[in-house]
Protein backbone atom coordinates (compact mmCIF):
# COMPACT_ATOMS: atom_id res chain seq x y z
CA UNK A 1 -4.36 14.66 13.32
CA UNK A 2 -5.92 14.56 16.73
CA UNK A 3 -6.26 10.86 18.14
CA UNK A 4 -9.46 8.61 17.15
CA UNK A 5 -10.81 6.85 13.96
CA UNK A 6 -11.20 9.13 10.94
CA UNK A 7 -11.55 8.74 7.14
CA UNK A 8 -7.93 10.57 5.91
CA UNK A 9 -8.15 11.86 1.95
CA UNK A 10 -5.61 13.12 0.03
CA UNK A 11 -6.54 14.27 -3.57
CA UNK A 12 -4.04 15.71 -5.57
CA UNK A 13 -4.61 17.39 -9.08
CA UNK A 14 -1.45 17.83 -11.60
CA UNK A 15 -2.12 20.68 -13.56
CA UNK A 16 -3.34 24.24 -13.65
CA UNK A 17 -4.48 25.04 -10.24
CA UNK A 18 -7.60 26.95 -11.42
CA UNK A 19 -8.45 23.62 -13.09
CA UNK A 20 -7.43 21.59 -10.21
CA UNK A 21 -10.29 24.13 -7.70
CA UNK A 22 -12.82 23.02 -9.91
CA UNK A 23 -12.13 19.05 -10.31
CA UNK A 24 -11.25 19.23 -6.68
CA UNK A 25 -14.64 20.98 -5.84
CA UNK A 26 -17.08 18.41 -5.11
CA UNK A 27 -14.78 16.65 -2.06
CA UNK A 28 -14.98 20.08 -0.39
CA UNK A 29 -18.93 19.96 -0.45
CA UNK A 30 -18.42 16.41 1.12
CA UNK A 31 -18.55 18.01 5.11
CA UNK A 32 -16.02 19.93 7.41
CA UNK A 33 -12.93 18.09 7.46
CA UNK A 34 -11.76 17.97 11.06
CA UNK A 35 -8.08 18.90 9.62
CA UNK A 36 -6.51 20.22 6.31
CA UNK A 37 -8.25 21.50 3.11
CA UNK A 38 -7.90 21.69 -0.57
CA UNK A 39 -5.95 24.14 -1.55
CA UNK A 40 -3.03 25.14 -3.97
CA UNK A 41 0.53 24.09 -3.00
CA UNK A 42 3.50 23.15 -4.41
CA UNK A 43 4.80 19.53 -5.93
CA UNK A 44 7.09 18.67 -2.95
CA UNK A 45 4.85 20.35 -0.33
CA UNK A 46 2.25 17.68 -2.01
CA UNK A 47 4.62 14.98 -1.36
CA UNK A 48 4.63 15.72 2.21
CA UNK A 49 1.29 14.02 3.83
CA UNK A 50 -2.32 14.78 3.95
CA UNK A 51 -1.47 18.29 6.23
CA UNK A 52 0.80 19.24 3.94
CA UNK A 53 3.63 19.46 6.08
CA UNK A 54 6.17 16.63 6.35
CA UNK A 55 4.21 13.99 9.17
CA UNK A 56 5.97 13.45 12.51
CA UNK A 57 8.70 10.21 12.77
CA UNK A 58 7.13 7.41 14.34
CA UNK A 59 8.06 6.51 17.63
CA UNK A 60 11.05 4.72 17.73
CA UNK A 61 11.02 0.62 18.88
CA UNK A 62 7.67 -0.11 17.61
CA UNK A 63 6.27 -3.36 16.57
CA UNK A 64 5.46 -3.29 13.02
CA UNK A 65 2.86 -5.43 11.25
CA UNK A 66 2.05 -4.27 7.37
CA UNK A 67 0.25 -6.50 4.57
CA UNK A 68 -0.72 -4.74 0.89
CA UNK A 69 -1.94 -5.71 -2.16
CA UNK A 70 -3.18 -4.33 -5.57
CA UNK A 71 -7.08 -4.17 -6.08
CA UNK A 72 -8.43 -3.43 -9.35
CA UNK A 73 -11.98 -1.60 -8.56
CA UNK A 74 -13.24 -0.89 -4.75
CA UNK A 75 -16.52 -2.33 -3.71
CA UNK A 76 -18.98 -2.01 -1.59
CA UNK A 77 -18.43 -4.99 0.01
CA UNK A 78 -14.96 -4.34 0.51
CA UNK A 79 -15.41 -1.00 1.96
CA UNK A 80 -17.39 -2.65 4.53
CA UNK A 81 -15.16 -4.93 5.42
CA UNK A 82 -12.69 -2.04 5.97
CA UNK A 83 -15.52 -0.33 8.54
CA UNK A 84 -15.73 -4.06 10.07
CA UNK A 85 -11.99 -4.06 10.77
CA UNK A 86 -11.84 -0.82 12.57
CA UNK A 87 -14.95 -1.42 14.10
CA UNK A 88 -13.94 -4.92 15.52
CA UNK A 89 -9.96 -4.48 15.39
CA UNK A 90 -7.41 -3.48 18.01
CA UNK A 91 -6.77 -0.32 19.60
CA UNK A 92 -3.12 -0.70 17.81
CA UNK A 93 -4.47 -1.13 14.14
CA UNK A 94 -2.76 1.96 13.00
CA UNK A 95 -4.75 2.52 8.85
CA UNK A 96 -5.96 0.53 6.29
CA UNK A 97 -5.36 2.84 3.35
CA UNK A 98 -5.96 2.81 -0.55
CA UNK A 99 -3.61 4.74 -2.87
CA UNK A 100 -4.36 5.50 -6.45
CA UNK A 101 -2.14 3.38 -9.28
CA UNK A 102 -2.76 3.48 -13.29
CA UNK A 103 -2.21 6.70 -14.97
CA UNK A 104 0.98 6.77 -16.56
CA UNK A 105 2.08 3.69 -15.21
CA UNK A 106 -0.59 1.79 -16.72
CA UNK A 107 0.41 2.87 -20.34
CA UNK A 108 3.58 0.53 -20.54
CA UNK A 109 3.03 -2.87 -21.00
CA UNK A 110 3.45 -4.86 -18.43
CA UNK A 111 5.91 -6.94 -20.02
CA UNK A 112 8.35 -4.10 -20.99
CA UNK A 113 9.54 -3.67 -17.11
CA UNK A 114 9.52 -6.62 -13.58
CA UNK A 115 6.67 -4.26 -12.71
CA UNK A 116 3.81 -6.22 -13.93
CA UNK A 117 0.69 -5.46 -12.24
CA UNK A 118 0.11 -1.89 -14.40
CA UNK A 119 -3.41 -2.34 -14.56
CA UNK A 120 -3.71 -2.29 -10.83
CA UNK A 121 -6.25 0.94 -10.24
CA UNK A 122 -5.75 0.40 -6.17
CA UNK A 123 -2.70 -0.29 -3.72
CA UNK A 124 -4.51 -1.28 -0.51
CA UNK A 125 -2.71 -1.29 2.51
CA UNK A 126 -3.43 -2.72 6.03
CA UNK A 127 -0.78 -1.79 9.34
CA UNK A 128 -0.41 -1.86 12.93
CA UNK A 129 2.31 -0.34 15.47
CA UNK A 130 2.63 -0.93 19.55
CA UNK A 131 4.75 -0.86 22.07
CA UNK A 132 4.57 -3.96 23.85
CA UNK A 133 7.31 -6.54 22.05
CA UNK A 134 5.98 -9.21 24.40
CA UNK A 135 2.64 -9.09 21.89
CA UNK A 136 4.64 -8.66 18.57
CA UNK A 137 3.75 -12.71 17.66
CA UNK A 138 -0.02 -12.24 18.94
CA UNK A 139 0.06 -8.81 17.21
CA UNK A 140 1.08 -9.91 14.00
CA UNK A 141 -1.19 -13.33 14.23
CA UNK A 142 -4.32 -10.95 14.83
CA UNK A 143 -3.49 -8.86 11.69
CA UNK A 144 -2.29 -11.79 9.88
CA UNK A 145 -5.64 -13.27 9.86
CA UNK A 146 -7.65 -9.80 9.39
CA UNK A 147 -5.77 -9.69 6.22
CA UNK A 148 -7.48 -12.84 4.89
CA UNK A 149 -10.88 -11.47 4.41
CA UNK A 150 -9.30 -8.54 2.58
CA UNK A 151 -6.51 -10.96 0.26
CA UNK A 152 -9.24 -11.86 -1.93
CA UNK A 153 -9.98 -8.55 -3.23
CA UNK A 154 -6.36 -8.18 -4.33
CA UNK A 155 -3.93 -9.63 -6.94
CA UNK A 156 -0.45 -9.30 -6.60
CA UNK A 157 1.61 -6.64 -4.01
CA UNK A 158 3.84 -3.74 -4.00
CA UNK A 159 7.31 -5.71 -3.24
CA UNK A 160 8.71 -2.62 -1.12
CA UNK A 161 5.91 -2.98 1.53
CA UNK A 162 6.11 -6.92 1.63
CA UNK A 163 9.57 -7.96 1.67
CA UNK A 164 9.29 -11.27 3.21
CA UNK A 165 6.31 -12.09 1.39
CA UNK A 166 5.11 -16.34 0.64
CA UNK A 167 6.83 -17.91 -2.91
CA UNK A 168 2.94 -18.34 -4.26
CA UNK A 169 2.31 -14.10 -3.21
CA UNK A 170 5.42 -13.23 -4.74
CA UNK A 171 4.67 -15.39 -8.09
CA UNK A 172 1.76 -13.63 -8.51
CA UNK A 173 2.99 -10.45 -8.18
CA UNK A 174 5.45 -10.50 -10.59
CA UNK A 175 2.92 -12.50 -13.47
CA UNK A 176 4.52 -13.89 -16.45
CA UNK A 177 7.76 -11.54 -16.18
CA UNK A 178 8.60 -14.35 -13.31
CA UNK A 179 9.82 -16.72 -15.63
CA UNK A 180 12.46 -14.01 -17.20
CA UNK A 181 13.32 -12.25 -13.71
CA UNK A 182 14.64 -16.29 -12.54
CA UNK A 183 16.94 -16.37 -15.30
CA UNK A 184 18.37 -12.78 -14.27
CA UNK A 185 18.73 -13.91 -11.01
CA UNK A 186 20.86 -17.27 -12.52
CA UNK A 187 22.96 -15.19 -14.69
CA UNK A 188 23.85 -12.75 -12.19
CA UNK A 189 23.09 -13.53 -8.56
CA UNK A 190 23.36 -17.79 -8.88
CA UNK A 191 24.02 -18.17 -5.13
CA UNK A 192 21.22 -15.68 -3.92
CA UNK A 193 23.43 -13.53 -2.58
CA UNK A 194 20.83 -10.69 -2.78
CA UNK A 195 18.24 -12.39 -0.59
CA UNK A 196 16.93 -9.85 2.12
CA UNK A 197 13.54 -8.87 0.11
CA UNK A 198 10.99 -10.19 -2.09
CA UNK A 199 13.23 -12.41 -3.12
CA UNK A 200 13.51 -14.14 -6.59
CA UNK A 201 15.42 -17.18 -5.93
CA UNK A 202 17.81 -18.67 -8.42
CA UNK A 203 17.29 -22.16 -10.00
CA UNK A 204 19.71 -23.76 -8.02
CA UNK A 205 17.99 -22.44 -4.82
CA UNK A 206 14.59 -22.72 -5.52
């Protein structure tokens, strides 16, 4: 994608692809995209970005920032607040995206797997890359706070995003399977051995 501030969507239809032209049909009507289209293609070729081909690597050494969280309908009010951020935000503030969630996932109950937010219809995502490491703490502070006027839309996170994410976030996220995952966690990892991500603690480190 050339440089600049664009709205990126992907819409994918699993199905017949005569079906899929028609569902698909109305996006098309929405303007000229400034790059990729709707067309037929196959499964992995879907899995490869909103081009279709597999996107470049990022840069390596970058500074990182990335906050998500599961929203259950999307507002007009928080769309704005999405044009206010890239409106008002840094050059560096890479996307703030929203991916689809429910379909089959929503069918189990939530108490039959850890994953318990299944009725999540949204996984919005905010991040930001540079270069400069001398403005990784002011970096993430800026983005850091921009994420509080979008927290309150969400409930609960996608743990692979977030792996360092606040006790009270990571509570949340996990419901009333949290109570169940601690006694795992005593049974087979008592010294929190396996600590390095959205971390459950034990009992005896809580």
């Amino acid at each position: 994608m050339p440089p600049g501030k664009y709205v990126a969507v992907e819409a994918v239809y699993s199905g017949e692809p005569a079906k899929g032209d028609r569902v698909l049909e109305p996006i098309a009507k929405i303007g000229k995209p400034t790059a990729g289209k709707i067309s037929s293609k196959r499964y992995v070729d879907a899995q490869n970005g909103f081009t279709g081909a597999a996107p470049p690597a990022l840069p390596p050494g970058l500074g990182v920032y990335v906050k998500s969280g599961f929203v259950n309908g999307v507002s007009d009010k928080l769309l704005g607040q999405i044009v206010h951020a890239f409106e008002n935000g840094p050059e560096w503030l890479d996307s703030i995206g929203l991916g689809t969630c429910g379909g089959a996932v929503a069918r189990v109950k939530p108490q039959a797997t850890a994953y318990w937010n299944r009725s999540a219809e949204w996984d919005l995502l905010l991040a930001g890359a540079w270069f400069d490491h001398t403005q990784d703490q002011h970096n993430a502070a800026v983005l850091r706070d921009m994420w509080t006027t979008f927290e309150p839309f969400t409930q609960g996170y996608y743990v692979n995003t977030e792996p360092s994410a606040d006790e009270q976030r990571l509570r949340a996220t996990y419901g009333d399977n949290y109570p169940r995952l601690v006694q795992l966690k005593n049974k087979y990892d008592p010294t929190n051995l396996f600590h390095l991500n959205a971390n459950i603690k034990p009992t005896a480190a809580a």
